[in-house]
N, C-alpha and C. Protein backbone atom coordinates (compact mmCIF):
# COMPACT_ATOMS: atom_id res chain seq x y z
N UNK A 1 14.98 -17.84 148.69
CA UNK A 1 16.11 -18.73 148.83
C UNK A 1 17.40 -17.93 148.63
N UNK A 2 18.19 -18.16 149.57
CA UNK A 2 19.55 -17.57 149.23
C UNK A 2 20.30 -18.22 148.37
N UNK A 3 21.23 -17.34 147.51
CA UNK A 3 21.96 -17.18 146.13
C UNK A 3 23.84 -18.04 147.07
N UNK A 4 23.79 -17.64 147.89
CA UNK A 4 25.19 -17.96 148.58
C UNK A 4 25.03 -19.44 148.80
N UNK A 5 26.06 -20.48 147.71
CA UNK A 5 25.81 -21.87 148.24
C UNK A 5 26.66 -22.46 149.49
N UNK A 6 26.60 -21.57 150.19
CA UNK A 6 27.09 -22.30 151.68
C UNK A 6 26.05 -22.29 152.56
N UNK A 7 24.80 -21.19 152.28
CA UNK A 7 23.90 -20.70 153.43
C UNK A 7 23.26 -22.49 153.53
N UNK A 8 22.69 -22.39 154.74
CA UNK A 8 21.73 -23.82 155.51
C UNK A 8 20.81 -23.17 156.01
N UNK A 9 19.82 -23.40 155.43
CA UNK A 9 18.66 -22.84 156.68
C UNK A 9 18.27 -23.57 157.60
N UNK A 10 17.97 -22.87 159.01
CA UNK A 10 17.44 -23.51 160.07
C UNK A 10 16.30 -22.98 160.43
N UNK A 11 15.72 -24.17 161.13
CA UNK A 11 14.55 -24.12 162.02
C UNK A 11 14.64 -24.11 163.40
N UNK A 12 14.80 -23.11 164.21
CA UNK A 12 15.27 -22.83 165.33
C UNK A 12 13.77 -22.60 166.75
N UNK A 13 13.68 -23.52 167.36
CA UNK A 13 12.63 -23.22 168.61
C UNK A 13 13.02 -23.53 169.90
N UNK A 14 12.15 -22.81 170.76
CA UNK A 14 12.91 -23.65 172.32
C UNK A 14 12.01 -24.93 172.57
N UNK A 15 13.15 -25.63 173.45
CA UNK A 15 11.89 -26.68 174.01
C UNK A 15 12.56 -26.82 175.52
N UNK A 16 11.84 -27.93 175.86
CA UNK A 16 12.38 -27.68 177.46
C UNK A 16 13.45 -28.58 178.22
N UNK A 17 13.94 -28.43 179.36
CA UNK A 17 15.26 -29.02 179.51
C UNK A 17 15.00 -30.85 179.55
N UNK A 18 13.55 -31.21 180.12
CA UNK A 18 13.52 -32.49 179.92
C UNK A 18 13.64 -33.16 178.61
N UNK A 19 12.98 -32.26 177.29
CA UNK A 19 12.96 -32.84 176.00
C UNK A 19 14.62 -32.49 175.75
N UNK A 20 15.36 -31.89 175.83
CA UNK A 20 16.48 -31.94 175.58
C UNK A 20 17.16 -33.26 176.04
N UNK A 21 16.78 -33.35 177.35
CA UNK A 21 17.37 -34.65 177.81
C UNK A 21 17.12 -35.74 177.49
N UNK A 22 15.68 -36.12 177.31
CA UNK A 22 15.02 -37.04 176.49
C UNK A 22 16.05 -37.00 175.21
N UNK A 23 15.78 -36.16 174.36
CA UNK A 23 15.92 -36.17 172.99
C UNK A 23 17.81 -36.66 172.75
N UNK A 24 18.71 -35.94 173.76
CA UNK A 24 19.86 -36.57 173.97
C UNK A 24 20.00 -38.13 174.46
N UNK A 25 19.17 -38.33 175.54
CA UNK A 25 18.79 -40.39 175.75
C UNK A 25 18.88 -40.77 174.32
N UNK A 26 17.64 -40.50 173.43
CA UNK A 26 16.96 -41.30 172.74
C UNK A 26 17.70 -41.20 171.52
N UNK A 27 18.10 -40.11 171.02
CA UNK A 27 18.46 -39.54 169.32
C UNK A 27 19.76 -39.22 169.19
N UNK A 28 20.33 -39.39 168.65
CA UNK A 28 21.71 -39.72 168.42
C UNK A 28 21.94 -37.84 167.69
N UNK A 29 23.14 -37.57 167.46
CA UNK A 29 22.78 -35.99 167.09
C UNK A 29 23.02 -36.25 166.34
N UNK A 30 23.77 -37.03 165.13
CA UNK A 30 23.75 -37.09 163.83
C UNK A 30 22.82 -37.58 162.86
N UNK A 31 21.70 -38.18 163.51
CA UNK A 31 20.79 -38.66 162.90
C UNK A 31 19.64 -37.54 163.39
N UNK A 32 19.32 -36.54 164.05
CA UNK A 32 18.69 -35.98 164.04
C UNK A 32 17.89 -35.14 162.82
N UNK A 33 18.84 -34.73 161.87
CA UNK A 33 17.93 -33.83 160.91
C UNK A 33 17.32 -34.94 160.16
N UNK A 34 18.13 -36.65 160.00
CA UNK A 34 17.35 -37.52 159.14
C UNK A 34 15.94 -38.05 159.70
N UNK A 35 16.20 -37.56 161.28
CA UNK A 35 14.62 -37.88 161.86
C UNK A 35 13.34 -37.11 161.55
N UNK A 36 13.97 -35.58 161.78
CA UNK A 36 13.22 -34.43 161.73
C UNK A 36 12.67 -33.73 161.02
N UNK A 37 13.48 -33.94 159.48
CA UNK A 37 12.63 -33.49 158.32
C UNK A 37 11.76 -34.34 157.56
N UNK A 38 11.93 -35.34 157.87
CA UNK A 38 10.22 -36.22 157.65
C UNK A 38 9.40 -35.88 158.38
N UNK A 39 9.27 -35.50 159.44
CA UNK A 39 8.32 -35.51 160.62
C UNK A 39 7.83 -33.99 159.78
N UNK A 40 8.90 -33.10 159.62
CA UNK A 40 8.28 -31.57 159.51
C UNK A 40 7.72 -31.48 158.14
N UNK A 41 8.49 -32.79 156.97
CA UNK A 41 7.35 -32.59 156.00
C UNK A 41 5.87 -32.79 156.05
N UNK A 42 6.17 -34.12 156.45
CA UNK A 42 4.63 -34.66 156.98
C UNK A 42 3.64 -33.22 157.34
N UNK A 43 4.32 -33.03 158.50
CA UNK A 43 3.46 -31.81 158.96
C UNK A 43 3.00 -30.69 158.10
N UNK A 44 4.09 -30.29 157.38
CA UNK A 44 3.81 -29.27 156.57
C UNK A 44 2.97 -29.47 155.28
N UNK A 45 3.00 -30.89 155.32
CA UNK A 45 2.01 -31.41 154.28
C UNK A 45 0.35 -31.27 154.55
N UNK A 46 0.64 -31.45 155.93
CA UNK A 46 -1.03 -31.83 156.47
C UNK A 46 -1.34 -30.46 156.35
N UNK A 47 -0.70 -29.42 156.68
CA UNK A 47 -0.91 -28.04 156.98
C UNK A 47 -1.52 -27.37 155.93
N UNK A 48 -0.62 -27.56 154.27
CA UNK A 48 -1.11 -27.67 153.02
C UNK A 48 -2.20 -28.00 152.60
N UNK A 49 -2.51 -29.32 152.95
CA UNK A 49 -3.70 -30.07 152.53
C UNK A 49 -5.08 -29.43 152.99
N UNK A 50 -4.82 -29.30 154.67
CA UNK A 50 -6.16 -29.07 155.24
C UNK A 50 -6.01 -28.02 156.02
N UNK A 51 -5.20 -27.25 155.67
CA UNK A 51 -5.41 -25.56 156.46
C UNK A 51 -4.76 -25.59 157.96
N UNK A 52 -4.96 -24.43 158.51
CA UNK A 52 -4.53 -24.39 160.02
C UNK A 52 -5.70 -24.70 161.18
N UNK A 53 -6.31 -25.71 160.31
CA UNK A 53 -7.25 -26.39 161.78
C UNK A 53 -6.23 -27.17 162.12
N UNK A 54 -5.32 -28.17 161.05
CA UNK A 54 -4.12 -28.79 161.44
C UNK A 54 -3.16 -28.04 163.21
N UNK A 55 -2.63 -26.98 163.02
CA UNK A 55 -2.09 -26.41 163.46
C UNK A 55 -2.70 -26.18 165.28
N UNK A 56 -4.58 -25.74 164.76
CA UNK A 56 -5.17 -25.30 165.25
C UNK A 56 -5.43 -26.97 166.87
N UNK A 57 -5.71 -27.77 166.24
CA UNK A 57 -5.79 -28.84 166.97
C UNK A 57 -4.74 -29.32 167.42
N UNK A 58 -3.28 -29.01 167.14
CA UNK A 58 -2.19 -29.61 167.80
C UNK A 58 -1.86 -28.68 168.83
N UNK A 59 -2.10 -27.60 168.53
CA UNK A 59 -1.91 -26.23 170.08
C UNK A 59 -2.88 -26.96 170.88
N UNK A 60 -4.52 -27.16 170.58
CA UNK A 60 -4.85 -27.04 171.56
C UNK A 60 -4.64 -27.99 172.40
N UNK A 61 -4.05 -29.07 172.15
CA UNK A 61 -3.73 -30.48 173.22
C UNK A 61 -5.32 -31.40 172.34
N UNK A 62 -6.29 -30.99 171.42
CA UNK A 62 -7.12 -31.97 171.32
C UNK A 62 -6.89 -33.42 170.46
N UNK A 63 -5.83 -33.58 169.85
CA UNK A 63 -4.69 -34.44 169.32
C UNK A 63 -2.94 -34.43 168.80
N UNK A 64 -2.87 -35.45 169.13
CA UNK A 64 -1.60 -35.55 168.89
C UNK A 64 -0.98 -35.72 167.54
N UNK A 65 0.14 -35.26 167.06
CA UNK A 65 0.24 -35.63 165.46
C UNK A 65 0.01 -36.41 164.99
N UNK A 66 0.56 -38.08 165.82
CA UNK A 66 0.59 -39.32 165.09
C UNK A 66 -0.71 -39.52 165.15
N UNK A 67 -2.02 -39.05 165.41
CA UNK A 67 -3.15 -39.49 165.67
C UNK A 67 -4.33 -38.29 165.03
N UNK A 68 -3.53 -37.65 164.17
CA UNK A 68 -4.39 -36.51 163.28
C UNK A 68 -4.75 -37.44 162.01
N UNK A 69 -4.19 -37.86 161.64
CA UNK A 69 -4.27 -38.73 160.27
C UNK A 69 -5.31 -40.14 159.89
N UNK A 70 -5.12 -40.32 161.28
CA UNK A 70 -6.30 -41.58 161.01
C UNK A 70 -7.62 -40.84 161.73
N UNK A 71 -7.53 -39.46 162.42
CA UNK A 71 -8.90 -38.85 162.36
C UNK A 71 -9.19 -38.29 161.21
N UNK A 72 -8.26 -37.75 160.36
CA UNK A 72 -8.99 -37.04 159.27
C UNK A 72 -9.27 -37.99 158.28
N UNK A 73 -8.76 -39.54 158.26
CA UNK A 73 -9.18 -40.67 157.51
C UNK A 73 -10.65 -40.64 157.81
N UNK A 74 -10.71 -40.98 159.04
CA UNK A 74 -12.14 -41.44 159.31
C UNK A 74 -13.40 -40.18 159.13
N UNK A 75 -12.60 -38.65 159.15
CA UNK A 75 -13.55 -37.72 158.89
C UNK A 75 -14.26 -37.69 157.25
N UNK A 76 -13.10 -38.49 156.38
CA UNK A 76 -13.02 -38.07 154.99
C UNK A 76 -13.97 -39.15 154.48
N UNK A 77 -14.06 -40.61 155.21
CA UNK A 77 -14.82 -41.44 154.93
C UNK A 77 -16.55 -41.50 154.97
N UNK A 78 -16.49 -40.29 156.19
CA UNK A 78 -18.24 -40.37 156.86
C UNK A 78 -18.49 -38.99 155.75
N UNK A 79 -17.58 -38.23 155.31
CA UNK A 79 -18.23 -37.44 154.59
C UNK A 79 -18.53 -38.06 152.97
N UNK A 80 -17.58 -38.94 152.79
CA UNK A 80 -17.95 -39.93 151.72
C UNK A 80 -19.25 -40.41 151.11
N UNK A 81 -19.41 -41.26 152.92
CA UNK A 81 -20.59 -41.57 153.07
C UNK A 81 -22.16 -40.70 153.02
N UNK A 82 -21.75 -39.95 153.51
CA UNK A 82 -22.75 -38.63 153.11
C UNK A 82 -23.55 -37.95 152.66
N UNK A 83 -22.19 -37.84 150.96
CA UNK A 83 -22.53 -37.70 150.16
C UNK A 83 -23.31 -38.76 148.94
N UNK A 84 -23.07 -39.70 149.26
CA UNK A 84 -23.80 -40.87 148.48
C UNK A 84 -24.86 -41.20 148.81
């Protein structure tokens, strides 16, 4: 962490000219970081929790974020079951 209290850190990636455009339609630019750092905790939470299969399954296209969570619900339940 930097010592200088002016520094901001960013998270800087490309994306493409339609999501730009999209993201200008839809998201207002001042409300953007209040959108975005929930989303990236979340993520970075899941990442924490359960390793880079997280990571590993969102590259490959085999789910989508909003739809990782109620698979790993239902993974956590049958192993539940399982074990009993």
């Amino acid at each position: 962490m930097s010592m200088d209290p002016f520094y901001r850190a960013r998270f800087t990636f490309d994306i493409t000219e339609e999501q730009r455009l999209r993201a200008n339609n839809l998201i207002a630019t001042h409300t953007r970081k209040a959108i975005f750092q929930p989303i990236l905790d979340d993520l970075l939470d899941l990442i924490e929790k359960h390793g880079d299969i997280i990571s590993g399954i969102i590259m490959s296209g085999k789910a989508k974020p909003r739809e990782i969570i109620p698979i790993l619900n239902q993974a956590e339940k049958k192993a539940e079951r399982s074990v009993r």
